[in-house]
C-alpha atoms as a PDB file:
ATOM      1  CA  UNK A   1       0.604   7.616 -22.846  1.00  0.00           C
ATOM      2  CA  UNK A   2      -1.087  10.702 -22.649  1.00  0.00           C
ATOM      3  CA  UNK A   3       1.872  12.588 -22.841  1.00  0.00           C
ATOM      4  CA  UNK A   4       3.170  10.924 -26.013  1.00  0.00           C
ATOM      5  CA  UNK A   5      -0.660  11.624 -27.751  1.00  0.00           C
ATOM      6  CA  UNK A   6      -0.705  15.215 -26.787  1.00  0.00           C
ATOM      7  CA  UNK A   7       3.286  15.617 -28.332  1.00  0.00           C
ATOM      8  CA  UNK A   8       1.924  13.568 -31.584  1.00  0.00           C
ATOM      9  CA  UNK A   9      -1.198  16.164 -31.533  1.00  0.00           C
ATOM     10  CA  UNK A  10       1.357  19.373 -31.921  1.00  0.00           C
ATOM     11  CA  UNK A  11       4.022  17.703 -33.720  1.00  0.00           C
ATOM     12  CA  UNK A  12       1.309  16.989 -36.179  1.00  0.00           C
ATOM     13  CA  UNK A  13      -0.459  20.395 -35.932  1.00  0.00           C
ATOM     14  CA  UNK A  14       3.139  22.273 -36.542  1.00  0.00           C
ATOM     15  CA  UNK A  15       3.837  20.346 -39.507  1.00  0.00           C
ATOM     16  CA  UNK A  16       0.669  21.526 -41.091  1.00  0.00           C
ATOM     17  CA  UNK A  17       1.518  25.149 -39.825  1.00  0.00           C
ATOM     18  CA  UNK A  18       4.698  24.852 -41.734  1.00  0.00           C
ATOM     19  CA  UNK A  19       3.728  23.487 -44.268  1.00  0.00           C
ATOM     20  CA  UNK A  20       0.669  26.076 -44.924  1.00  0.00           C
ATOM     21  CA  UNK A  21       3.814  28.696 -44.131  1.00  0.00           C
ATOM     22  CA  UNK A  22       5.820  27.296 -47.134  1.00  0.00           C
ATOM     23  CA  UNK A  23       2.674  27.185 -49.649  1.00  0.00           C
ATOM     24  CA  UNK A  24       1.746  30.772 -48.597  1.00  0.00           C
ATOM     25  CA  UNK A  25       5.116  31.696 -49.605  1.00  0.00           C
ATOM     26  CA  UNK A  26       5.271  30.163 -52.667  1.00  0.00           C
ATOM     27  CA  UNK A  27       1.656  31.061 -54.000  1.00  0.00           C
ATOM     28  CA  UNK A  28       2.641  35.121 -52.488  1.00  0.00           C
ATOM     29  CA  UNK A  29       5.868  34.725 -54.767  1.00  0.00           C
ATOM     30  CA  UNK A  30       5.173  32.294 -57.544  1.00  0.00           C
ATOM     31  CA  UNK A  31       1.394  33.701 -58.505  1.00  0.00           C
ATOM     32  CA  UNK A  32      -1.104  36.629 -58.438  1.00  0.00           C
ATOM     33  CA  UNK A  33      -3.576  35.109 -56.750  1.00  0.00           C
ATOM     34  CA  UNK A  34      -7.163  37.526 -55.676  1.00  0.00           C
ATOM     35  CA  UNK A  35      -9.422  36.280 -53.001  1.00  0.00           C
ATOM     36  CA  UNK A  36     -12.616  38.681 -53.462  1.00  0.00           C
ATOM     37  CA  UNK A  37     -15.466  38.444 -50.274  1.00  0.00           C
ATOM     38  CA  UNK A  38     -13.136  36.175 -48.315  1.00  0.00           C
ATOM     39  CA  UNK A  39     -15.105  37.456 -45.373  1.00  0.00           C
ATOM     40  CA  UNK A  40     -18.676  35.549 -46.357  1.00  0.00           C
ATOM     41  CA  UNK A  41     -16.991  33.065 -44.638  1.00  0.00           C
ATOM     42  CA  UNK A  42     -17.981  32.446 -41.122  1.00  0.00           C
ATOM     43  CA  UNK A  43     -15.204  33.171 -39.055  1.00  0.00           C
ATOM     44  CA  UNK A  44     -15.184  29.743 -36.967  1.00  0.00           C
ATOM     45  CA  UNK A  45     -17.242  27.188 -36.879  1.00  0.00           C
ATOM     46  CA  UNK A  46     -18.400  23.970 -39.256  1.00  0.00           C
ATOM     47  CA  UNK A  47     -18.175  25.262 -42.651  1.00  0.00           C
ATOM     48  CA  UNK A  48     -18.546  23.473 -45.914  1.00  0.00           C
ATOM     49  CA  UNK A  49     -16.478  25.765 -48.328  1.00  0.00           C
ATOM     50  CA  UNK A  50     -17.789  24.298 -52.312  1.00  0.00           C
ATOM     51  CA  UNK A  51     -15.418  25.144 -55.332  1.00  0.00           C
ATOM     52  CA  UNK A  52     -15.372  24.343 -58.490  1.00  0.00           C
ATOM     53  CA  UNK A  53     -12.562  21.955 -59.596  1.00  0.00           C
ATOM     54  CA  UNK A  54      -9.751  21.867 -61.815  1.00  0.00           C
ATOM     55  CA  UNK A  55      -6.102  21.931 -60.648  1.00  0.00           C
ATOM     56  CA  UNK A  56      -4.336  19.867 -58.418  1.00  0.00           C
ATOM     57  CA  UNK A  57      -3.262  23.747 -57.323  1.00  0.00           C
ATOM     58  CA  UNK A  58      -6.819  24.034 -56.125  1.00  0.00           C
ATOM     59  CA  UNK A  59      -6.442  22.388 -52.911  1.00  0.00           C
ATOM     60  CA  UNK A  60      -3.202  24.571 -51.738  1.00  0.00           C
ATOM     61  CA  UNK A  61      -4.563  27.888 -52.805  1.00  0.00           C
ATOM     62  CA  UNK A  62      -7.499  27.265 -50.356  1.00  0.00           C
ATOM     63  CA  UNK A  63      -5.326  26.218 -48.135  1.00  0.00           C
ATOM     64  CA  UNK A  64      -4.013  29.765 -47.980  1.00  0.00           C
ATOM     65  CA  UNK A  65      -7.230  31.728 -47.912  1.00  0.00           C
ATOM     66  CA  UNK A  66      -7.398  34.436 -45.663  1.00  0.00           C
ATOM     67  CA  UNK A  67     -10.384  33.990 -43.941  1.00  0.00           C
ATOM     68  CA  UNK A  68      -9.973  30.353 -41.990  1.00  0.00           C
ATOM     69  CA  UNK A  69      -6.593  28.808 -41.472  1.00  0.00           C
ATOM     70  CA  UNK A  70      -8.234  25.677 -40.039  1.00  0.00           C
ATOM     71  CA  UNK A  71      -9.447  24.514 -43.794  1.00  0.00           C
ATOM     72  CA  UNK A  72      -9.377  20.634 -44.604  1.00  0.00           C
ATOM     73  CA  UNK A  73     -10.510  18.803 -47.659  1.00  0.00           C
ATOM     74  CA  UNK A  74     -11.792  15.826 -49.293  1.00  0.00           C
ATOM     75  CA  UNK A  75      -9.096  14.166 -51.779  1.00  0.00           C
ATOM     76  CA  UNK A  76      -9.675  11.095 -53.903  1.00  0.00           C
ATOM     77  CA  UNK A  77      -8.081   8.211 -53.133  1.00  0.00           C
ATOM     78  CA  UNK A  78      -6.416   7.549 -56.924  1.00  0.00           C
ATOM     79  CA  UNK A  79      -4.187  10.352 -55.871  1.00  0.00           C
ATOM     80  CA  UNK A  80      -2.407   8.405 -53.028  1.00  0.00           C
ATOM     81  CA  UNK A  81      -0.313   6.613 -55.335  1.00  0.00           C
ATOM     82  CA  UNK A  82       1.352   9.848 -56.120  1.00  0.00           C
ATOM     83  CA  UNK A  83       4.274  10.448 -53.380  1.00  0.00           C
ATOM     84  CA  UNK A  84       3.659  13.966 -53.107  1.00  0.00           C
ATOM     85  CA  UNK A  85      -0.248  14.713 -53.469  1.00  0.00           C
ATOM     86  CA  UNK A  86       0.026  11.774 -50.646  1.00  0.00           C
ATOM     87  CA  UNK A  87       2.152  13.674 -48.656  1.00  0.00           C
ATOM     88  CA  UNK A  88       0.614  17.062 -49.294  1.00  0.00           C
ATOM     89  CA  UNK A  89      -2.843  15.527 -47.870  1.00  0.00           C
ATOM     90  CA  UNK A  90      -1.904  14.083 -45.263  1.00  0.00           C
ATOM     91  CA  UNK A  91       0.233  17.079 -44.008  1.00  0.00           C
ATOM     92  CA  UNK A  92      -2.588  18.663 -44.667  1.00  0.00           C
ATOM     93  CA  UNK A  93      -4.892  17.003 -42.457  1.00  0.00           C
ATOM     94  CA  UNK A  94      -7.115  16.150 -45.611  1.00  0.00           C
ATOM     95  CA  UNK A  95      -9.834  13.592 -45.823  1.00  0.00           C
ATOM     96  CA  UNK A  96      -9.580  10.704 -48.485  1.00  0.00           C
ATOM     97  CA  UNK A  97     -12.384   9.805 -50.096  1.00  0.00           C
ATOM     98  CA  UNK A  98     -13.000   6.480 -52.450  1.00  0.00           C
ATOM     99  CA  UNK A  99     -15.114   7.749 -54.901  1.00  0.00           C
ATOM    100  CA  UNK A 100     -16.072   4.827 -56.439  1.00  0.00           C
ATOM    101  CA  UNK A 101     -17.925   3.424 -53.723  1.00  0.00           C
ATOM    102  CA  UNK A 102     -20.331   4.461 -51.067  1.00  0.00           C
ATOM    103  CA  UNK A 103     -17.175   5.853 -48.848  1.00  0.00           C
ATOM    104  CA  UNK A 104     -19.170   5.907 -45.428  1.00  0.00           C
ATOM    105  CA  UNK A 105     -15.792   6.148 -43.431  1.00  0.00           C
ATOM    106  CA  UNK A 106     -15.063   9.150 -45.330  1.00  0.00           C
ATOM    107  CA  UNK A 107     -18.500  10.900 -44.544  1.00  0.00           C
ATOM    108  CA  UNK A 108     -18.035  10.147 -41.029  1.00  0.00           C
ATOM    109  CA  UNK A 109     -14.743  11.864 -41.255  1.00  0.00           C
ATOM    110  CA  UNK A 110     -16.381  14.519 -42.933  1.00  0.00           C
ATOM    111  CA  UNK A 111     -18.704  14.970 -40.569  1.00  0.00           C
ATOM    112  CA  UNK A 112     -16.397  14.700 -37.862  1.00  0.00           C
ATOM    113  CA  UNK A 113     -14.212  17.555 -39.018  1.00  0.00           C
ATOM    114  CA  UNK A 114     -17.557  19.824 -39.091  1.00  0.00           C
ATOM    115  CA  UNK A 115     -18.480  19.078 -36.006  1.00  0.00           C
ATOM    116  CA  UNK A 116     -15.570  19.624 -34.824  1.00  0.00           C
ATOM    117  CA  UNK A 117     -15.351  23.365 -35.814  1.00  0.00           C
ATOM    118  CA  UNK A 118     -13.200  22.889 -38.963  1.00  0.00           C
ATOM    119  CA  UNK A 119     -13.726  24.396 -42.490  1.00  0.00           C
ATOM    120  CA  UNK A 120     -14.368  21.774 -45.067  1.00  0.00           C
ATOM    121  CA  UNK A 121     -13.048  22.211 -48.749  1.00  0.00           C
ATOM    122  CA  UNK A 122     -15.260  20.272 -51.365  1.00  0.00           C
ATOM    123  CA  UNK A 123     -15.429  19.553 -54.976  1.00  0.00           C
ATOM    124  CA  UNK A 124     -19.435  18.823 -55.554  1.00  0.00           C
ATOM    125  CA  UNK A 125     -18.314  18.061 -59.094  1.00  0.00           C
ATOM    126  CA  UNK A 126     -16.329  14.829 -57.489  1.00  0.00           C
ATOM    127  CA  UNK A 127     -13.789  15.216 -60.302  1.00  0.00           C
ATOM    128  CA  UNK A 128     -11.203  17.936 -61.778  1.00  0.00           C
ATOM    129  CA  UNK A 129     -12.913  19.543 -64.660  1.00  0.00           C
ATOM    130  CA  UNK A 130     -10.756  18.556 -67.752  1.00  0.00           C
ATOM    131  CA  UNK A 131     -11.967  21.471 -69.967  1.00  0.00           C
ATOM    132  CA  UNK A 132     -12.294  24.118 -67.087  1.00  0.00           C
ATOM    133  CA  UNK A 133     -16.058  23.978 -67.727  1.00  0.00           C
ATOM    134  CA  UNK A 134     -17.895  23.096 -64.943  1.00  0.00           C
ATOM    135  CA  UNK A 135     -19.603  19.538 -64.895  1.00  0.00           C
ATOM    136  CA  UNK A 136     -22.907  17.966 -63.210  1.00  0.00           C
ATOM    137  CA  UNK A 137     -22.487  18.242 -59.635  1.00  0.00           C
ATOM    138  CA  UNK A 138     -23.002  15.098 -57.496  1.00  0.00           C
ATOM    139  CA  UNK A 139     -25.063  15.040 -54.461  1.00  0.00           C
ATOM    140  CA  UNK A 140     -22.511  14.433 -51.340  1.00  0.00           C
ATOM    141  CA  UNK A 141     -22.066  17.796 -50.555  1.00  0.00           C
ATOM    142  CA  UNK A 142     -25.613  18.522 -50.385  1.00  0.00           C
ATOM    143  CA  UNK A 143     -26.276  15.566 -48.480  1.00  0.00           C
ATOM    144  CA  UNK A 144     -23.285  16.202 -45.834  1.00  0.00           C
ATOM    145  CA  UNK A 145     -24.723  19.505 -44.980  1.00  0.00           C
ATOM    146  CA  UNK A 146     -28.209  18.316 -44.819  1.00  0.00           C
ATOM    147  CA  UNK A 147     -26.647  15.540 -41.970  1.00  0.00           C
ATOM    148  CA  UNK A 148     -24.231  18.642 -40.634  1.00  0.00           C
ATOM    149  CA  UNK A 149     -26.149  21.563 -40.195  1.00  0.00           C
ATOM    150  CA  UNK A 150     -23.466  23.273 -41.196  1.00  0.00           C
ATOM    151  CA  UNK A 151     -23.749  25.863 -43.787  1.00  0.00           C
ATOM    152  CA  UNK A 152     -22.355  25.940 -47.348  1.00  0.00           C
ATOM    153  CA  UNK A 153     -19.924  28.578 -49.219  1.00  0.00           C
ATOM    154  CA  UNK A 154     -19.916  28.809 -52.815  1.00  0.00           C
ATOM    155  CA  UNK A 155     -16.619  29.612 -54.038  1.00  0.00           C
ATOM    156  CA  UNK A 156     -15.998  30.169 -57.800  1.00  0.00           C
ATOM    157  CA  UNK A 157     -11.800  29.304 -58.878  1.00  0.00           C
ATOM    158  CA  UNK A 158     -10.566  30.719 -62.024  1.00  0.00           C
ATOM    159  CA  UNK A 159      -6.575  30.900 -63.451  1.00  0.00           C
ATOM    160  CA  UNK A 160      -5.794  27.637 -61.762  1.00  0.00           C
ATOM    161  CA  UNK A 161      -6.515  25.149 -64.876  1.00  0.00           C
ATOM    162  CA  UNK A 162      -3.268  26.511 -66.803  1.00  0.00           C
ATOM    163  CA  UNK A 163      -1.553  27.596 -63.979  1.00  0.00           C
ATOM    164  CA  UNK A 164       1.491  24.985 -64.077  1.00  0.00           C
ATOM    165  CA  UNK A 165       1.664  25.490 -67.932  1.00  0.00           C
ATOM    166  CA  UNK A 166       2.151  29.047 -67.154  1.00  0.00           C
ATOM    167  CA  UNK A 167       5.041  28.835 -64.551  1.00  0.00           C
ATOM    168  CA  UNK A 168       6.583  26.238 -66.860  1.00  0.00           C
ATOM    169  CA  UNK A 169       7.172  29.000 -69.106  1.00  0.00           C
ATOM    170  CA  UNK A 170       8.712  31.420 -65.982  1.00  0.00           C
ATOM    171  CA  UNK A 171       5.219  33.705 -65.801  1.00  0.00           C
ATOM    172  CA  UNK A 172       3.386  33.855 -63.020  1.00  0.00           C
ATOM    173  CA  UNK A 173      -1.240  32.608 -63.633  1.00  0.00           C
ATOM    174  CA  UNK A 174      -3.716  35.198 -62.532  1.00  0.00           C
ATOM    175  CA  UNK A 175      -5.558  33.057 -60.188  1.00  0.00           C
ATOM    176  CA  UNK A 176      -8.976  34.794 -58.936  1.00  0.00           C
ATOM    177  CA  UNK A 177     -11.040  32.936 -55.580  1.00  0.00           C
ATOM    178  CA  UNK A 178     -14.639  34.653 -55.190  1.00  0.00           C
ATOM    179  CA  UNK A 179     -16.357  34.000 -52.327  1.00  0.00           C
ATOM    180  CA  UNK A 180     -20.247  33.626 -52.459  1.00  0.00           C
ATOM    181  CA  UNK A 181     -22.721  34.243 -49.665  1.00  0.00           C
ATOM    182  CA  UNK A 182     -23.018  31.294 -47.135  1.00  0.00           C
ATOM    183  CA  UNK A 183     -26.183  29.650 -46.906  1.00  0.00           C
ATOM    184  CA  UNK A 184     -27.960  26.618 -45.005  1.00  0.00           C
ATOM    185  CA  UNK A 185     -30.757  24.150 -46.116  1.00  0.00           C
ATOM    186  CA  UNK A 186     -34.193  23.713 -45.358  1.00  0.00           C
ATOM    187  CA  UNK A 187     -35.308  20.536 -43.261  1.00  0.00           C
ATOM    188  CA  UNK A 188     -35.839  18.375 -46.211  1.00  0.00           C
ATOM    189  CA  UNK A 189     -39.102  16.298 -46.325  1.00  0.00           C
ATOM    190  CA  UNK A 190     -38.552  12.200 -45.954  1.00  0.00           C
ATOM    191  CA  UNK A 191     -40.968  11.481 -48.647  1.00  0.00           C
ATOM    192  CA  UNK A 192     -39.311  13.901 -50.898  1.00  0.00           C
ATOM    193  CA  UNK A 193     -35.490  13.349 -50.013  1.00  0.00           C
ATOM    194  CA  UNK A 194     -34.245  12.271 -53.469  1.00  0.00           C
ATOM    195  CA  UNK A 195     -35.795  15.502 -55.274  1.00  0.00           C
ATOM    196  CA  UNK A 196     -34.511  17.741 -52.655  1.00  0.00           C
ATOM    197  CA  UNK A 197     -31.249  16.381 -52.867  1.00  0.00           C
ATOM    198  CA  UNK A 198     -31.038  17.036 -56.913  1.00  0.00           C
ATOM    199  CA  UNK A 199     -33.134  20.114 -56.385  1.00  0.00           C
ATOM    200  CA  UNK A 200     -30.385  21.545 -53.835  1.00  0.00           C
ATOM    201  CA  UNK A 201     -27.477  20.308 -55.708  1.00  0.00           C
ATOM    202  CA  UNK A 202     -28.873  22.309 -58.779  1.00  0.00           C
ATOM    203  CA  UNK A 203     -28.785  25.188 -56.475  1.00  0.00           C
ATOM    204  CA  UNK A 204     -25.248  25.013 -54.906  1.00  0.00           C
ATOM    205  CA  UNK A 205     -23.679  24.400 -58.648  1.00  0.00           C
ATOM    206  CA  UNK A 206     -26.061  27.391 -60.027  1.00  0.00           C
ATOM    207  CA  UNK A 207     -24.540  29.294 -56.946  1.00  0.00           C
ATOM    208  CA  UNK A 208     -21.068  28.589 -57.625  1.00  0.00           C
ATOM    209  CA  UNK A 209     -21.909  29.096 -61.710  1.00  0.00           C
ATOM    210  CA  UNK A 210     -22.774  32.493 -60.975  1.00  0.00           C
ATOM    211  CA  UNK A 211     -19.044  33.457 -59.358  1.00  0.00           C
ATOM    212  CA  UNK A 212     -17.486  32.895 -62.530  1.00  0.00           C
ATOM    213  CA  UNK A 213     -17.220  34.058 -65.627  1.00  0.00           C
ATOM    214  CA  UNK A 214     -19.390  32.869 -68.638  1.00  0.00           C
ATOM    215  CA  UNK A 215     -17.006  30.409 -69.931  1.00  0.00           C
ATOM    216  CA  UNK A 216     -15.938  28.650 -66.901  1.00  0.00           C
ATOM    217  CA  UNK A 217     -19.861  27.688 -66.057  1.00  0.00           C
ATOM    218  CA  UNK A 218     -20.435  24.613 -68.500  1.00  0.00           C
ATOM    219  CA  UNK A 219     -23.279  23.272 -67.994  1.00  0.00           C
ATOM    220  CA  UNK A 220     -24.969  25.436 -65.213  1.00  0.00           C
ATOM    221  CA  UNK A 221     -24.112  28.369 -67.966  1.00  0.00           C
ATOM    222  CA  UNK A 222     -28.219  28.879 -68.051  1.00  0.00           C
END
């Protein structure tokens, strides 16, 4: 039985390898995509990597970063009736998340993957922006890293939102990934929990605000 796990472990872990291969290829050959201060990143170890959100292209180009190869993600769970983001995640090794509910399974997941040494992709925003403009972010991430330990990476996206519209018309989106300085939180205080939480969360999405350019920062644009 052992044997069999330990063949299912690499079969699974060269299908990811592959399939990070192909999308490496493809965003090398279909885009111009920048990744600027890649090396804030902490070169192993739990990492929570925070972007802003607003292309189902977000996920990939992550993927192919060039500072940690061993980069998961959360992914909402309205997108597994949709044959291939389903099979892209999983592939992927990426963590589904029901957003509409206190998803504990998910955290532990989450947490799992951080503990475990892996870099975690998330989207404090909990949603793709619509208008590119970046919304109210939620408290989750905040709140995994205060659980965690594990420190947090601002990461700013832009070129991704009209990306597909782009190649649709045979030219290849500018896509820019800027990497902000990684930083941990304080022990929060019990008694003051809640208002650390939205205190930090202000932080992060000021953080990430400040990696992109004016019109991309909605309402963190003070």
């Amino acid at each position: 039985m052992m044997g069999v796990k330990k063949h299912i472990i690499y079969h699974n872990k060269m299908k990811r390898k592959t399939l990070q291969r192909i999308v490496h290829f493809l965003v090398g050959k279909l885009t111009h995509t920048e990744f600027i201060d890649a090396h804030r990143v902490p070169s192993e170890g739990g990492v929570i990597i925070a972007i802003n959100h607003m292309s189902h292209l977000d996920t990939p180009i992550m993927m192919v970063n060039p500072a940690r190869k061993d980069i998961t993600a959360l992914v909402t769970t309205k997108y597994q009736n949709r044959p291939l983001i389903r099979w892209f995640t999983n592939t992927a090794k990426g963590i589904w998340i029901d957003r509409d509910i206190a998803d504990f399974s998910a955290v532990r997941k989450a947490a799992q993957a951080l503990e475990d040494g892996w870099a975690l992709g998330i989207a404090p925003e909990g949603t793709r922006s619509k208008d590119a403009r970046l919304q109210e972010g939620k408290p989750g991430t905040v709140m995994l890293a205060m659980k965690s330990g594990a420190p947090i990476v601002p990461v700013g996206i832009t070129g991704t939102e009209d990306a597909f519209d782009k190649l649709k018309r045979l030219r290849k989106p500018h896509i820019t990934v800027r990497f902000g300085q990684p930083f941990t939180l304080p022990e929060f205080e019990p008694h003051k929990r809640s208002e650390q939480l939205k205190r930090w969360t202000n932080i992060l999405m000021g953080r990430i605000a400040e990696l992109l350019p004016e019109a991309y920062r909605g309402v963190y644009a003070e």
